[in-house]
Each structure stands twice: as structure tokens, then as C-alpha cells.
N, C-alpha and C. Protein backbone atom coordinates (compact mmCIF):
# COMPACT_ATOMS: atom_id res chain seq x y z
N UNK A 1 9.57 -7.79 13.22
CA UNK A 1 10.88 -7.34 12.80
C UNK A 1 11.91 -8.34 13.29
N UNK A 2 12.91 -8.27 12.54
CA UNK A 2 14.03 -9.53 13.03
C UNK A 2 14.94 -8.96 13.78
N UNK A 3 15.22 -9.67 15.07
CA UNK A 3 15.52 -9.26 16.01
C UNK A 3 16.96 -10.02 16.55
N UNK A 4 18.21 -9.87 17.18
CA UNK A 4 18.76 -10.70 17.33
C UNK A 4 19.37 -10.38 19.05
N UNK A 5 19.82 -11.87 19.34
CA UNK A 5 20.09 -11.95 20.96
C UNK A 5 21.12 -12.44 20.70
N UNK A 6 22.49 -12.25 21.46
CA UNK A 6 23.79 -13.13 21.90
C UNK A 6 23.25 -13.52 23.35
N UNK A 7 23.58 -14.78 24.04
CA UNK A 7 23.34 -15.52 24.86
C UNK A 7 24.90 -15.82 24.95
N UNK A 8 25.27 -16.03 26.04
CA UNK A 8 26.31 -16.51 26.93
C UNK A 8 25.85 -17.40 27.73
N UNK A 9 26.58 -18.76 27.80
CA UNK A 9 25.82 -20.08 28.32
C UNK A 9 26.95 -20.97 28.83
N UNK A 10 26.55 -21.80 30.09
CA UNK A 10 28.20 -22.50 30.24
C UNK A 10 28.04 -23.86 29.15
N UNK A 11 29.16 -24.11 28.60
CA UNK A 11 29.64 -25.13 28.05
C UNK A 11 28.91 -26.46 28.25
N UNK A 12 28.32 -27.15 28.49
CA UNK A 12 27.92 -28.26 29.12
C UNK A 12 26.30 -29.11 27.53
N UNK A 13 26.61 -29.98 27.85
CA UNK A 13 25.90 -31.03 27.38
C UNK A 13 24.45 -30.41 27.98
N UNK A 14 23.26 -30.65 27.08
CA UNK A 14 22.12 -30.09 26.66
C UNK A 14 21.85 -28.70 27.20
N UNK A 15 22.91 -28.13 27.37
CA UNK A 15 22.24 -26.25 27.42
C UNK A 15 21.74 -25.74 26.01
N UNK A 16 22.11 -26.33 25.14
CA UNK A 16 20.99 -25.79 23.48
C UNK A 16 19.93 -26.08 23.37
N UNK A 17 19.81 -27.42 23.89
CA UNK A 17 18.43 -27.85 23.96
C UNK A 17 17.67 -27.09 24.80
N UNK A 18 17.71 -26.96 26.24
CA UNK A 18 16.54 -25.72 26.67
C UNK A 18 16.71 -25.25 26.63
N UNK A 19 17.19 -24.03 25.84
CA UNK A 19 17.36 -22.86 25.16
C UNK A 19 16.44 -23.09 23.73
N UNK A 20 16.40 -23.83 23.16
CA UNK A 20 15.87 -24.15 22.40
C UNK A 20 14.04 -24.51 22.63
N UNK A 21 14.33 -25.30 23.47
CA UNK A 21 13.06 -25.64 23.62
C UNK A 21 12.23 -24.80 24.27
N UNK A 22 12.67 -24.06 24.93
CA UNK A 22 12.24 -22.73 25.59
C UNK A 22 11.62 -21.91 24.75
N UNK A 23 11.94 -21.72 23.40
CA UNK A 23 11.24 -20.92 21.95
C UNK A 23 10.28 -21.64 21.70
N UNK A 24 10.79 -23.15 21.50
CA UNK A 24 9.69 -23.85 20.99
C UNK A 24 8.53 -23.66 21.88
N UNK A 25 8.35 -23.92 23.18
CA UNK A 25 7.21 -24.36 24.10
C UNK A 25 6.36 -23.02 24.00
N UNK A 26 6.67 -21.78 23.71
CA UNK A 26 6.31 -20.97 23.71
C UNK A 26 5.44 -20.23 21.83
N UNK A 27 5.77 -21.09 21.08
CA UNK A 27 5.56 -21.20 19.61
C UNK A 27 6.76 -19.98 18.84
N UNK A 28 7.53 -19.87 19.74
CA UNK A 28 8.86 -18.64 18.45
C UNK A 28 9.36 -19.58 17.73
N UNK A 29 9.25 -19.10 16.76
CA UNK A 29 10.13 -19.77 15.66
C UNK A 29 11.72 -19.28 15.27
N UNK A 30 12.82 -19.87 15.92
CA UNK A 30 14.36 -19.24 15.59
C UNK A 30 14.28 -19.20 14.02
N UNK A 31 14.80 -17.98 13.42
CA UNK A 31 14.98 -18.03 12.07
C UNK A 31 16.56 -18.37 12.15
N UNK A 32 17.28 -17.97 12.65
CA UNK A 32 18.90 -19.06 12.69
C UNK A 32 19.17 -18.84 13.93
N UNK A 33 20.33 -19.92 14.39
CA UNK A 33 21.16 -20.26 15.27
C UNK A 33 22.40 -20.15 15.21
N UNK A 34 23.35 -19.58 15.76
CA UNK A 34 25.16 -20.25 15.47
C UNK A 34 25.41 -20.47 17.04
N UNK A 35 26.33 -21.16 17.06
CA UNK A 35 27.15 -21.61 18.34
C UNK A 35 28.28 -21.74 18.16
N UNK A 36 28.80 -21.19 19.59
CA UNK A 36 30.31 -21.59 18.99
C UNK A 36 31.16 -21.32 20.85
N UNK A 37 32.15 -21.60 21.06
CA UNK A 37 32.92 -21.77 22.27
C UNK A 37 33.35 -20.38 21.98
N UNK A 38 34.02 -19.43 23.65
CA UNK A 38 34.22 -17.97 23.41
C UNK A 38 35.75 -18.40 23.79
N UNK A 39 36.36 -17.31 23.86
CA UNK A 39 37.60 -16.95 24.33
C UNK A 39 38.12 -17.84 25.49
N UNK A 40 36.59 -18.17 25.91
CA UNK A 40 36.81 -19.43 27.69
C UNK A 40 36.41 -20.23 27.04
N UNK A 41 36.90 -21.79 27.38
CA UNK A 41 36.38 -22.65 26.78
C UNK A 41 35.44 -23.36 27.36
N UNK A 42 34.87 -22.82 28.84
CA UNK A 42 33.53 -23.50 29.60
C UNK A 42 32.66 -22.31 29.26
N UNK A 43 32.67 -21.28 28.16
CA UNK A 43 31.71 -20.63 28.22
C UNK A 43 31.13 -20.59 26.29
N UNK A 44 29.88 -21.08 25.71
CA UNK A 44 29.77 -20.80 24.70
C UNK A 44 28.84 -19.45 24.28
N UNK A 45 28.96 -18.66 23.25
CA UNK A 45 27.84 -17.99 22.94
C UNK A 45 26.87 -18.44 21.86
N UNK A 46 25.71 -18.43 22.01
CA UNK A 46 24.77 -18.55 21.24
C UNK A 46 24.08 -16.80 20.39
N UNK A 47 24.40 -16.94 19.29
CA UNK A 47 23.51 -15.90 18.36
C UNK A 47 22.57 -16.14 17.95
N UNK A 48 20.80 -15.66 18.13
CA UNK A 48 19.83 -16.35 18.15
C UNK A 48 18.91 -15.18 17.16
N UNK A 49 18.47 -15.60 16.04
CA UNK A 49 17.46 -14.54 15.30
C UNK A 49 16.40 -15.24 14.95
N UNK A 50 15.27 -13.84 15.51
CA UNK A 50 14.00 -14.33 15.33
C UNK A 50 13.20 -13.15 14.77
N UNK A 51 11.93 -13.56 14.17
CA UNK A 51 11.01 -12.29 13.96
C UNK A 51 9.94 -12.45 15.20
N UNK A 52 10.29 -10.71 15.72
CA UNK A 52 9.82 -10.71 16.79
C UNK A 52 9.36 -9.13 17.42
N UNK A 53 8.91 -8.83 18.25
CA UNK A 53 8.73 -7.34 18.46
C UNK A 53 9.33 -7.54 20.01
N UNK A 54 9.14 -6.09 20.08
CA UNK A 54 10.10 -5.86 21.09
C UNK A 54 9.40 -5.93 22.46
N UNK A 55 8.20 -6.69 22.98
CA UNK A 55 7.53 -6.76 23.85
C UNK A 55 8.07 -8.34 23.97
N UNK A 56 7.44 -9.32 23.27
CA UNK A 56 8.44 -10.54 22.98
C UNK A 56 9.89 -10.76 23.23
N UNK A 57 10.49 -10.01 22.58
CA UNK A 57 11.92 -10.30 23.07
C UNK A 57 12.05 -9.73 24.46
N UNK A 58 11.44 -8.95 25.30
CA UNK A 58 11.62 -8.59 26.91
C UNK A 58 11.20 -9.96 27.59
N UNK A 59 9.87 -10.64 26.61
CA UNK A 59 9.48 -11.77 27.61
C UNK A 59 10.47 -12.66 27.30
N UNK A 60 11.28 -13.09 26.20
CA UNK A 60 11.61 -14.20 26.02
C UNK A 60 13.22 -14.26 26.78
N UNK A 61 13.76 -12.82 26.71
CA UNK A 61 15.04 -12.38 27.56
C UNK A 61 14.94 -12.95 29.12
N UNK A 62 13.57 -12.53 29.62
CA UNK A 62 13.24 -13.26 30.94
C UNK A 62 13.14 -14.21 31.18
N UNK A 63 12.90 -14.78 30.76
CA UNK A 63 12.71 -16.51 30.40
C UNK A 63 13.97 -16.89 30.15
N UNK A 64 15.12 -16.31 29.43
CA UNK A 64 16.24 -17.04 29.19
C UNK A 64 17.16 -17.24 30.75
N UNK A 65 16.69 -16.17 31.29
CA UNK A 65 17.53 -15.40 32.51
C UNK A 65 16.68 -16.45 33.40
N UNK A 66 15.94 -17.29 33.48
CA UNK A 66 15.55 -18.01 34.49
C UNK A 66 16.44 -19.35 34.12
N UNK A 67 17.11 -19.71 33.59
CA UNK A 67 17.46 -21.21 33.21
C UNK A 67 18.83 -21.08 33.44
N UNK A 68 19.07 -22.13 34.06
CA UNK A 68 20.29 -22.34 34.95
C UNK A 68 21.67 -22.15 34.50
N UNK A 69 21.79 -22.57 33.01
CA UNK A 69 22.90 -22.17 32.70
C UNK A 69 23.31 -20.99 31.83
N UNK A 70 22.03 -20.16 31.97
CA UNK A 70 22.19 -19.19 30.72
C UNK A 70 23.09 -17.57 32.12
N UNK A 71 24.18 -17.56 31.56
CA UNK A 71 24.93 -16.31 32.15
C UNK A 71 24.86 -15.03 31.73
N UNK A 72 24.61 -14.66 30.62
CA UNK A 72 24.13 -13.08 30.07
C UNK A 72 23.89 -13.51 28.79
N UNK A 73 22.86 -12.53 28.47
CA UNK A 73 21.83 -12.52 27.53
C UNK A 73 22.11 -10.90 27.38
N UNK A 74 21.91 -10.59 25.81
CA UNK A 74 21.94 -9.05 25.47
C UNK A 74 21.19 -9.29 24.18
N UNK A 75 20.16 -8.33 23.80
CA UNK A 75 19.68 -7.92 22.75
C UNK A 75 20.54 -6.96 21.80
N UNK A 76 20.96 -7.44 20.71
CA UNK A 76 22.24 -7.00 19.82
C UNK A 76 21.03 -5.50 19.21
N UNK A 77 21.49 -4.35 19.15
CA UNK A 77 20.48 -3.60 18.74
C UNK A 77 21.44 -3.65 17.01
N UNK A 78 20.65 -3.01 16.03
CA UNK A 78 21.50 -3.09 14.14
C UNK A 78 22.63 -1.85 14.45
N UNK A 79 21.79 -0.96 14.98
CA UNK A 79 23.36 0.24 14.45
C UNK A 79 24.09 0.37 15.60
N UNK A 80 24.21 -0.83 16.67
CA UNK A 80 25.50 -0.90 17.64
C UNK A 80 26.06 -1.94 17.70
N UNK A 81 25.57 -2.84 16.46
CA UNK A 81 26.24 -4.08 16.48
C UNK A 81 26.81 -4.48 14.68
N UNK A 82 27.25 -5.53 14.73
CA UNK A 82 27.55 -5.78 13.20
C UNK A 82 27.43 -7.22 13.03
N UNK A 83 27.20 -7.71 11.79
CA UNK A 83 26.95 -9.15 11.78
C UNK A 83 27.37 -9.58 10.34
N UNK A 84 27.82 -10.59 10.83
CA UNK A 84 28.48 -11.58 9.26
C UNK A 84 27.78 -12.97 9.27
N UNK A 85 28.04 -13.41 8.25
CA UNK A 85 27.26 -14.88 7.66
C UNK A 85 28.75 -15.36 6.83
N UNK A 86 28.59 -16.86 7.20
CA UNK A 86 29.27 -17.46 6.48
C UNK A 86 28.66 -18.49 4.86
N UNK A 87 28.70 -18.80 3.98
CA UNK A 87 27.78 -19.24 3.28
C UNK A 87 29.17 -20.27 2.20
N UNK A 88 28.81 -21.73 2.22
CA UNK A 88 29.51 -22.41 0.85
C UNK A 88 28.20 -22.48 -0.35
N UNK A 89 28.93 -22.50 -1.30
CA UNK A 89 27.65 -22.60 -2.39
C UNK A 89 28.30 -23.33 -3.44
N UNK A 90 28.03 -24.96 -3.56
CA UNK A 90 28.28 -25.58 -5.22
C UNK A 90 27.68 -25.27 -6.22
N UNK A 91 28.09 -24.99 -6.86
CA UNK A 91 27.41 -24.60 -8.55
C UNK A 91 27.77 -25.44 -9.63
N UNK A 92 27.10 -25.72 -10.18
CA UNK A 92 27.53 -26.15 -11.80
C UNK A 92 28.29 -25.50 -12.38
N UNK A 93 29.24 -25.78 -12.96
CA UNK A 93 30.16 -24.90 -13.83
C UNK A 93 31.13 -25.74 -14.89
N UNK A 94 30.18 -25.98 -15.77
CA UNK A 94 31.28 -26.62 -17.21
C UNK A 94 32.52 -25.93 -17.56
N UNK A 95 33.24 -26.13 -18.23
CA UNK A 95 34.28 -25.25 -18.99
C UNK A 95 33.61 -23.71 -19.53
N UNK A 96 32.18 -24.36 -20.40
CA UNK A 96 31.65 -22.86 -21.00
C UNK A 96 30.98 -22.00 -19.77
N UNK A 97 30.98 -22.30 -18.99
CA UNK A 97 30.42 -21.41 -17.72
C UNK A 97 30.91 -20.89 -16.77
N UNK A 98 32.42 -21.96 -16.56
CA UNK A 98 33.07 -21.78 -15.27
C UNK A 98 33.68 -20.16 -15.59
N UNK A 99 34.01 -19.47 -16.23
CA UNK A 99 34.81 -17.78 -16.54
C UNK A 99 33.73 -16.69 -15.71
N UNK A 100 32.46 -17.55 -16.21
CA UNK A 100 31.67 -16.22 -16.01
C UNK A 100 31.12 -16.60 -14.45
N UNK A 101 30.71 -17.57 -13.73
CA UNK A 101 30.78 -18.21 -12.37
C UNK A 101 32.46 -17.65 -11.66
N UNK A 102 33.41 -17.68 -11.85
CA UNK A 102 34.10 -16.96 -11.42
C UNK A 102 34.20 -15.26 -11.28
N UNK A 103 33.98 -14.74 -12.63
CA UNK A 103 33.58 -13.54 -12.69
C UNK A 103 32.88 -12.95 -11.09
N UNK A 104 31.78 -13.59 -11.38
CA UNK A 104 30.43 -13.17 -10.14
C UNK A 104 31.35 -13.64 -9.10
N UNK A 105 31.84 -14.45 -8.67
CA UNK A 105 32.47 -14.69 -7.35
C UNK A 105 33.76 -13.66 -7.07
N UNK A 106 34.40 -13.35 -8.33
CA UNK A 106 35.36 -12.28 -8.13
C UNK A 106 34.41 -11.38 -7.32
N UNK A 107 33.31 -10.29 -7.79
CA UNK A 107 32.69 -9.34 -8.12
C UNK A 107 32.33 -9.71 -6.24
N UNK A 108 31.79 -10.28 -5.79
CA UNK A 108 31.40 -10.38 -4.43
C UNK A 108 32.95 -10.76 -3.42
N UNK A 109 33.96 -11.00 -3.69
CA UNK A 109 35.07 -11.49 -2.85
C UNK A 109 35.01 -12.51 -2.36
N UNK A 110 34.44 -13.31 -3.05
CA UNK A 110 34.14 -15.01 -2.25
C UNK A 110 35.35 -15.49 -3.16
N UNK A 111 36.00 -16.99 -2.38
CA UNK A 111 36.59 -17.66 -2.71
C UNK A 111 36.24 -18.88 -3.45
N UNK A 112 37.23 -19.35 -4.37
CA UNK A 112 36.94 -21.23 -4.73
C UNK A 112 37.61 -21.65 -3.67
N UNK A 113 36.63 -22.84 -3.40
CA UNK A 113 37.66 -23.57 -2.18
C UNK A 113 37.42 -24.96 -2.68
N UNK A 114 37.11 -25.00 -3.74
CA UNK A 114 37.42 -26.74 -4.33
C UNK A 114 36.31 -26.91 -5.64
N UNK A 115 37.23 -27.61 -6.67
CA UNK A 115 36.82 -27.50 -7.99
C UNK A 115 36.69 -29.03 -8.68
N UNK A 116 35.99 -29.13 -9.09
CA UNK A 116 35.98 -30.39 -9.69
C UNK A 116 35.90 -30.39 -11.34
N UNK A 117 35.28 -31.46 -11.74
CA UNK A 117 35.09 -30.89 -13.84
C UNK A 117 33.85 -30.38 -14.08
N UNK A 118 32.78 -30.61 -13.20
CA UNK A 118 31.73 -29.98 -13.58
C UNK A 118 31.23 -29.00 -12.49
N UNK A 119 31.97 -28.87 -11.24
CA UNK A 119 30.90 -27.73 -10.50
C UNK A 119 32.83 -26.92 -9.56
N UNK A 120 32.30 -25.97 -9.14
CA UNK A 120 33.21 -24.84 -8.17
C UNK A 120 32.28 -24.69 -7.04
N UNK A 121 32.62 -25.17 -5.69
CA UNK A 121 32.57 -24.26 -4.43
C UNK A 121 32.68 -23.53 -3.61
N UNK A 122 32.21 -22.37 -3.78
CA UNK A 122 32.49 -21.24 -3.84
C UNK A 122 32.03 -21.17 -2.04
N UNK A 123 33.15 -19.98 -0.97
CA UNK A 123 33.25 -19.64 -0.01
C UNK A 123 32.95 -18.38 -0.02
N UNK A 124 32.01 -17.84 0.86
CA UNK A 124 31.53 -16.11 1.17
C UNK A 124 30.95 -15.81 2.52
N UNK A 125 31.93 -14.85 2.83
CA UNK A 125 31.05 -14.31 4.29
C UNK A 125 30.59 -12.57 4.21
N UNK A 126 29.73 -12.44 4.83
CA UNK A 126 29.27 -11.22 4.69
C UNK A 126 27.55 -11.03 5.16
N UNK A 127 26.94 -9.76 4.82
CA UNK A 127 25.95 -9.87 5.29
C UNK A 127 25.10 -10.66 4.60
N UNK A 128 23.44 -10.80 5.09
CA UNK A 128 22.86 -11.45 5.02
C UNK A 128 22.41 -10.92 3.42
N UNK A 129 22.13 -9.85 3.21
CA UNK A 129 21.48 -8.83 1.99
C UNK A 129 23.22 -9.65 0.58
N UNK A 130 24.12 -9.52 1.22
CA UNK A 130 25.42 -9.69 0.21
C UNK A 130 25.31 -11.24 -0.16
N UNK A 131 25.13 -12.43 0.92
CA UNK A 131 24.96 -13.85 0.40
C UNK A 131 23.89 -13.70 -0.12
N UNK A 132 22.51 -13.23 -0.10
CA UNK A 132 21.14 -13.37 -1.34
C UNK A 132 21.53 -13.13 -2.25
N UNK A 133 22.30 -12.10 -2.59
CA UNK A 133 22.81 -11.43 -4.01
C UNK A 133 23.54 -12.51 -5.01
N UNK A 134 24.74 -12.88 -3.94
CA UNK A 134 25.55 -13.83 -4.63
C UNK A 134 24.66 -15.22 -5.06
N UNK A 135 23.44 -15.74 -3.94
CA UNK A 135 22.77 -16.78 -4.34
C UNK A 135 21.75 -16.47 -6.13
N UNK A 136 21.17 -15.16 -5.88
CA UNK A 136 20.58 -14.79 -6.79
C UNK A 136 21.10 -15.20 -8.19
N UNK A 137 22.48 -14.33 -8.16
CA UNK A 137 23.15 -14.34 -8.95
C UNK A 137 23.60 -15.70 -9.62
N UNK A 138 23.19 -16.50 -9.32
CA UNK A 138 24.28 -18.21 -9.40
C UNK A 138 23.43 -19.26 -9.85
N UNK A 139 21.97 -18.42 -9.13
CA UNK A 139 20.94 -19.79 -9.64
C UNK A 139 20.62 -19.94 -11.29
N UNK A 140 21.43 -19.15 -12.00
CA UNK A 140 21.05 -19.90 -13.62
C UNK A 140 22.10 -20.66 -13.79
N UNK A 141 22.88 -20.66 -13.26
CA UNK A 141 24.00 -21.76 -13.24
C UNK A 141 23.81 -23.30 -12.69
N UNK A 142 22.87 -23.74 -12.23
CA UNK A 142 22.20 -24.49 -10.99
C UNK A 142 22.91 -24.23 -9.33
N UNK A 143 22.52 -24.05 -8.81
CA UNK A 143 22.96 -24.13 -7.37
C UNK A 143 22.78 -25.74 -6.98
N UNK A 144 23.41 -26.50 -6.88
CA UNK A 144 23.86 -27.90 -6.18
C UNK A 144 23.89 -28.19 -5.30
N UNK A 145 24.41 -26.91 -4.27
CA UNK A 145 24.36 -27.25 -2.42
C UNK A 145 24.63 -25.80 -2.01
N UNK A 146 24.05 -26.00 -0.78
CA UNK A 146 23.81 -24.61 -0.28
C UNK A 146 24.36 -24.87 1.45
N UNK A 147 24.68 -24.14 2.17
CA UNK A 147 25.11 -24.71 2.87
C UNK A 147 25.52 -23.03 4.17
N UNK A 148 24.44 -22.42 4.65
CA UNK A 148 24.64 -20.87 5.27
C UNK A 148 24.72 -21.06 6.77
N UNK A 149 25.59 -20.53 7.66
CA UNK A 149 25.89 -20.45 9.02
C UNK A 149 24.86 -19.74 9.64
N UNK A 150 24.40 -18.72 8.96
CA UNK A 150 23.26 -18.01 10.32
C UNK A 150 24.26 -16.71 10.13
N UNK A 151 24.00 -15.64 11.01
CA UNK A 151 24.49 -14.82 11.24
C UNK A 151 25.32 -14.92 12.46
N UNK A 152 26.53 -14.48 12.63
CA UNK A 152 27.11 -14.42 14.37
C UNK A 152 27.16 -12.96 14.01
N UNK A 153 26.95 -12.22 15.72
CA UNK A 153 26.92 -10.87 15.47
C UNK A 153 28.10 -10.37 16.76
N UNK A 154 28.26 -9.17 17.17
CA UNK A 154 29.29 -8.78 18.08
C UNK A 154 28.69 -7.17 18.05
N UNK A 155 29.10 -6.36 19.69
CA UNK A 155 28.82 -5.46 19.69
C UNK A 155 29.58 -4.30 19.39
N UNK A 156 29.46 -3.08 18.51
CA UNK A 156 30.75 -2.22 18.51
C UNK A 156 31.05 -1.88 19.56
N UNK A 157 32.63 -0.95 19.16
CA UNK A 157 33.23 0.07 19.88
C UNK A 157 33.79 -1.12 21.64
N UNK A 158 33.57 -0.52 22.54
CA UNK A 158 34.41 -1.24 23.71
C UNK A 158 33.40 -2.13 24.64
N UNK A 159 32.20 -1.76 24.17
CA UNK A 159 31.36 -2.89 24.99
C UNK A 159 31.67 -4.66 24.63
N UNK A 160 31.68 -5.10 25.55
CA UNK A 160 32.38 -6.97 25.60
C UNK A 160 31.39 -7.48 26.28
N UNK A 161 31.25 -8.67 25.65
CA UNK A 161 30.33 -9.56 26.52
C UNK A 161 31.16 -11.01 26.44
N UNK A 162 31.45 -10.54 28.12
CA UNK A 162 32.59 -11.87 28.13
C UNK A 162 31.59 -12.34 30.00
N UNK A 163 32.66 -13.18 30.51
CA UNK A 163 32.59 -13.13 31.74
C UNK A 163 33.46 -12.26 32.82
N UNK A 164 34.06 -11.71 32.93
CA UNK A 164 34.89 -10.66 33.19
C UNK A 164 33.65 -9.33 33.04
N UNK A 165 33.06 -9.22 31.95
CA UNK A 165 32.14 -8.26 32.32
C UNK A 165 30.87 -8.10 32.78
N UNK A 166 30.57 -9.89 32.88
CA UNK A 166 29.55 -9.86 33.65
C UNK A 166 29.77 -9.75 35.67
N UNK A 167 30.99 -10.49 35.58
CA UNK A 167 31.62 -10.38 36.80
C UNK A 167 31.69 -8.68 37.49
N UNK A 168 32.17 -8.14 36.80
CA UNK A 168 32.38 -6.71 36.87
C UNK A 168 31.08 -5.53 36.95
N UNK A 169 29.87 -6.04 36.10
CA UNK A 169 28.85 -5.58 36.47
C UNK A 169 27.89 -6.05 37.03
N UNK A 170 27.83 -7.26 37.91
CA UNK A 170 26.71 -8.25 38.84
C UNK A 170 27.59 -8.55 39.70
N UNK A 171 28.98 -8.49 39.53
CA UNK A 171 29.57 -9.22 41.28
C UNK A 171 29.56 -11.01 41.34
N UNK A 172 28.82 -11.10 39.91
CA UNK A 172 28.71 -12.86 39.34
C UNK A 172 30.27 -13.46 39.42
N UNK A 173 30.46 -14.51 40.40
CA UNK A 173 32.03 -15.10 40.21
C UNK A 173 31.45 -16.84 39.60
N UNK A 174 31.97 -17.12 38.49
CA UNK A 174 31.22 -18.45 38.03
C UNK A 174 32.17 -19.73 38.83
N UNK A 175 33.48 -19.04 39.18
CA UNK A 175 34.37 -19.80 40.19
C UNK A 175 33.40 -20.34 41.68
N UNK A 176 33.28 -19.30 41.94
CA UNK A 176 33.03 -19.13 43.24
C UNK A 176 31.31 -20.08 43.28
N UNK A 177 30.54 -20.20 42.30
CA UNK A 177 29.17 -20.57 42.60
C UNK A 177 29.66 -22.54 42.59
N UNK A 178 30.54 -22.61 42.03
CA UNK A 178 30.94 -24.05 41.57
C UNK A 178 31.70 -24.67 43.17
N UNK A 179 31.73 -23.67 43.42
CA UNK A 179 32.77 -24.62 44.89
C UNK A 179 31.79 -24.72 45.89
């Protein structure tokens, strides 16, 4: 089953890589990745999805929690979390095609974000099930470039995964280990 982890990691030059390689050495295969800098700018989160069961993801959580720069790790559960995808998609689109290629992009809420004489690149975020649809939908048109972020996910309601709440529930000061 596909499973997903947010990772909290400090900022620094090759922390993706053993994080990464850490799946690899072990044979998991990441089905996507996103990264991105949080609210702190020495702290990034990593959103990590894999197919996996839930004995696996306890070992691989442990394993993350041993490596030096990884600061909290949470297993995103589906009905306490939510997740979006970002996706560009070029298409072919002549004059006789481009009405009805818009149409379908109306119909999903994706944007044009740049047009040329023969193709539209079309912008969509949403779930993973909503970008297949729109891809589905497009490939008699040719699809030209494809181009999908992964999923980033976040937890509902008031739970945060910042540093402030790891601080708050471990007594972790990331100040204080640096001096």
C-alpha cells in the first residue's frame, strides 16, 4: 500500500542523499520525492512516498531517526492528512483542437500558462486520482511534456510539524546542540 512520510531535515548540503540512499541500500523503491525549505530556512521538509506496509515503514522510520540530520519524521496517515500535486502538461493544440483542449482544462481548473501556434501548457494542482484524469483526458491530443511534482502532503486540523514542536515535545533545542 502507498504510504507517505514528511521528514524534517536541517538544510545542509547532502542530507537528500542519505536519506536517499538509505532506501536505496535497503532495496525501497521511493515512488516520489518533493523538497522544499519550511517556514525556517535551516530546516527543509522532505515528502517521501513509497509502496510499503506498515511493518516497513516502522523499520525504515528507525533508520531515518538514526541519521544525523534527520529532526522529525511522521508517517502522514490519508484521513488526517491531505495532499496536492503539482503537474505542467504541453499538448498539441492546432487552431482545430485548441477549443476543445481548453474545454477539458476549464472542466478540471487548470490553467494556460503559455501558448504557442501549435501546443498550450497547461498548469494543475490537485490530487493524484485528478492529474491522471486530466492526463487521460489529453493524450489524444498528443501529450509533448509532462512534467509532475510528487505529492507534498500536510497534517489536518492543529497538529504542526515544525521545530517549535519538536522542541516542545522532546526538549530538542537545535540552538543549543550547535554551540
Amino acid at each position: 500500500m502507498l504510504q507517505r512520510l514528511a521528514v524534517l531535515v536541517e538544510n545542509r548540503a547532502g542530507v537528500l542523499n542519505r536519506v536517499t540512499s538509505l532506501f536505496a541500500r535497503r532495496g525501497y523503491n521511493i515512488e516520489s520525492l518533493a523538497v522544499g525549505i519550511t517556514e525556517d530556512p535551516v530546516i527543509s521538509r522532505i515528502t517521501i512516498t513509497l509502496e510499503s506496509d506498515n511493518e516497513q515503514i516502522r523499520q525504515i522510520i528507525r533508520q531515518l531517526h538514526k541519521l544525523p540530520d534527520i529532526l522529525m519524521v511522521r508517517q502522514l496517515q490519508p484521513e488526517e492528512s491531505f495532499s496536492r500535486e503539482l503537474v505542467f502538461i504541453k499538448v498539441h493544440a492546432e487552431a482545430a483542437t485548441r477549443t476543445q483542449v481548453l474545454q477539458i482544462v476549464d472542466i478540471f481548473r487548470g490553467h494556460i500558462i503559455d501558448v504557442s501556434p501549435s501546443t498550450l501548457t497547461i498548469e494543475l494542482s490537485g490530487k493524484e486520482d485528478k492529474i491522471d484524469a486530466l492526463q487521460h483526458l489529453l493524450e489524444p491530443f498528443e501529450i509533448l511534456e509532462m512534467v509532475r511534482t510528487g505529492p507534498i502532503a500536510i497534517e489536518r486540523g492543529q497538529r504542526v510539524m515544525n521545530l517549535t514542536s519538536l522542541e516542545q515535545s522532546s526538549g530538542y533545542n537545535m540552538e543549543e546542540e550547535k554551540t
